[in-house]
C-alpha atoms as a PDB file:
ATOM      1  CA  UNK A   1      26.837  42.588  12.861  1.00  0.00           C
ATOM      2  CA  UNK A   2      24.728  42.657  16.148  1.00  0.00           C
ATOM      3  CA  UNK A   3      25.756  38.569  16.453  1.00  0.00           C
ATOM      4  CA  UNK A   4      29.250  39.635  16.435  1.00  0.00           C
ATOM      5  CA  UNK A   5      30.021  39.980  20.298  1.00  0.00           C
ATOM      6  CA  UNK A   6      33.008  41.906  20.653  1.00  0.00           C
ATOM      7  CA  UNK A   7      32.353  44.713  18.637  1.00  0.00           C
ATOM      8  CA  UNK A   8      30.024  47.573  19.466  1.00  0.00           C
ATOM      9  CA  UNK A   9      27.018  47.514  17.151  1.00  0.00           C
ATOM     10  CA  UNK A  10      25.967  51.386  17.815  1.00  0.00           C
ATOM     11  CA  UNK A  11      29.618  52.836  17.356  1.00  0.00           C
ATOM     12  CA  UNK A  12      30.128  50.508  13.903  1.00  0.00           C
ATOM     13  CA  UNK A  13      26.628  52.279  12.968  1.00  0.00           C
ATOM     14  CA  UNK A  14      27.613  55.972  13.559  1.00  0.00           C
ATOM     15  CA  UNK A  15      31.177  54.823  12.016  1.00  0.00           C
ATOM     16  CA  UNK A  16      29.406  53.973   8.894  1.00  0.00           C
ATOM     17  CA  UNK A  17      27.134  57.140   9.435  1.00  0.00           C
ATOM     18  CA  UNK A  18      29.908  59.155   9.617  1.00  0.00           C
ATOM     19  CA  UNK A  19      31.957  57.875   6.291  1.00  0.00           C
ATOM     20  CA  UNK A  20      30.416  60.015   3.705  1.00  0.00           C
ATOM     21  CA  UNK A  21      31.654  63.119   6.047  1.00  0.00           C
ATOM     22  CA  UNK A  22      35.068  61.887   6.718  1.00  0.00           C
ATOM     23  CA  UNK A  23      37.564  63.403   3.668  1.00  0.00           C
ATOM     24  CA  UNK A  24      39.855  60.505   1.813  1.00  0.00           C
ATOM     25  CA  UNK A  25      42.643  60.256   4.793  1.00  0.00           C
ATOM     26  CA  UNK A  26      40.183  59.522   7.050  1.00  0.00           C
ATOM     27  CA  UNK A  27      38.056  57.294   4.661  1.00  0.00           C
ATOM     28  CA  UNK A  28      41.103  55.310   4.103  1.00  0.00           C
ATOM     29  CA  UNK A  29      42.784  55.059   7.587  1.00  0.00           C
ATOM     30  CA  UNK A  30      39.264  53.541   8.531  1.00  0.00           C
ATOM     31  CA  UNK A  31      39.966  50.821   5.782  1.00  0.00           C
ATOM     32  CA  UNK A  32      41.549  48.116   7.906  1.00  0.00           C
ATOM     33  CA  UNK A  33      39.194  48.532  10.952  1.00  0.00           C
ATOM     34  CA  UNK A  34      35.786  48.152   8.247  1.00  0.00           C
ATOM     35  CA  UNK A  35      37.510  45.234   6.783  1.00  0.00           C
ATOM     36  CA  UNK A  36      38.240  43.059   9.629  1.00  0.00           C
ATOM     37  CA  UNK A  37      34.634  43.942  11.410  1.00  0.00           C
ATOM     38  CA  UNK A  38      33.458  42.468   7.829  1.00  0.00           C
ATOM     39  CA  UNK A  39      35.980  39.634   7.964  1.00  0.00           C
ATOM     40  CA  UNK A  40      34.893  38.773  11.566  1.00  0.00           C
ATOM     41  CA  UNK A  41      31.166  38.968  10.569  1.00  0.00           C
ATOM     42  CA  UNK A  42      31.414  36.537   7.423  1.00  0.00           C
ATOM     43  CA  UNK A  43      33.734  34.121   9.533  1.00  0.00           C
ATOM     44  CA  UNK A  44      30.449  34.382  12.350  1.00  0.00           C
ATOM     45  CA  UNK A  45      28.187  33.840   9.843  1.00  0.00           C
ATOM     46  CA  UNK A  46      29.701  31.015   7.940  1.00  0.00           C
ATOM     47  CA  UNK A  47      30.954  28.828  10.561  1.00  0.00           C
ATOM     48  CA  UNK A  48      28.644  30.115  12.957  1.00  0.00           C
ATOM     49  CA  UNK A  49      31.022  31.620  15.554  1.00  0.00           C
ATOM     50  CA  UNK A  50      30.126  32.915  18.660  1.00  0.00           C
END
């Protein structure tokens, strides 16, 4: 995720930290932001993005 410029690696990691805290509204209203910081890391890594 570190190869992925425009997010910021350190708050993704204490966003990930922080998940098994957060209660299910939370969890869930974090949903789309995980999904397209995964999206835009498989794109990166499969066409090689930058």
């Amino acid at each position: 995720m570190s190869r992925v410029p425009f997010y910021n690696h350190a708050a993704i990691i204490q966003l990930l930290d922080e998940l098994p805290a957060m209660n299910d509204s939370q969890r869930t209203s974090t949903d789309f932001i995980l999904l397209r910081m995964l999206s835009a890391y498989f794109l990166q890594e499969r066409f090689g993005l930058k």
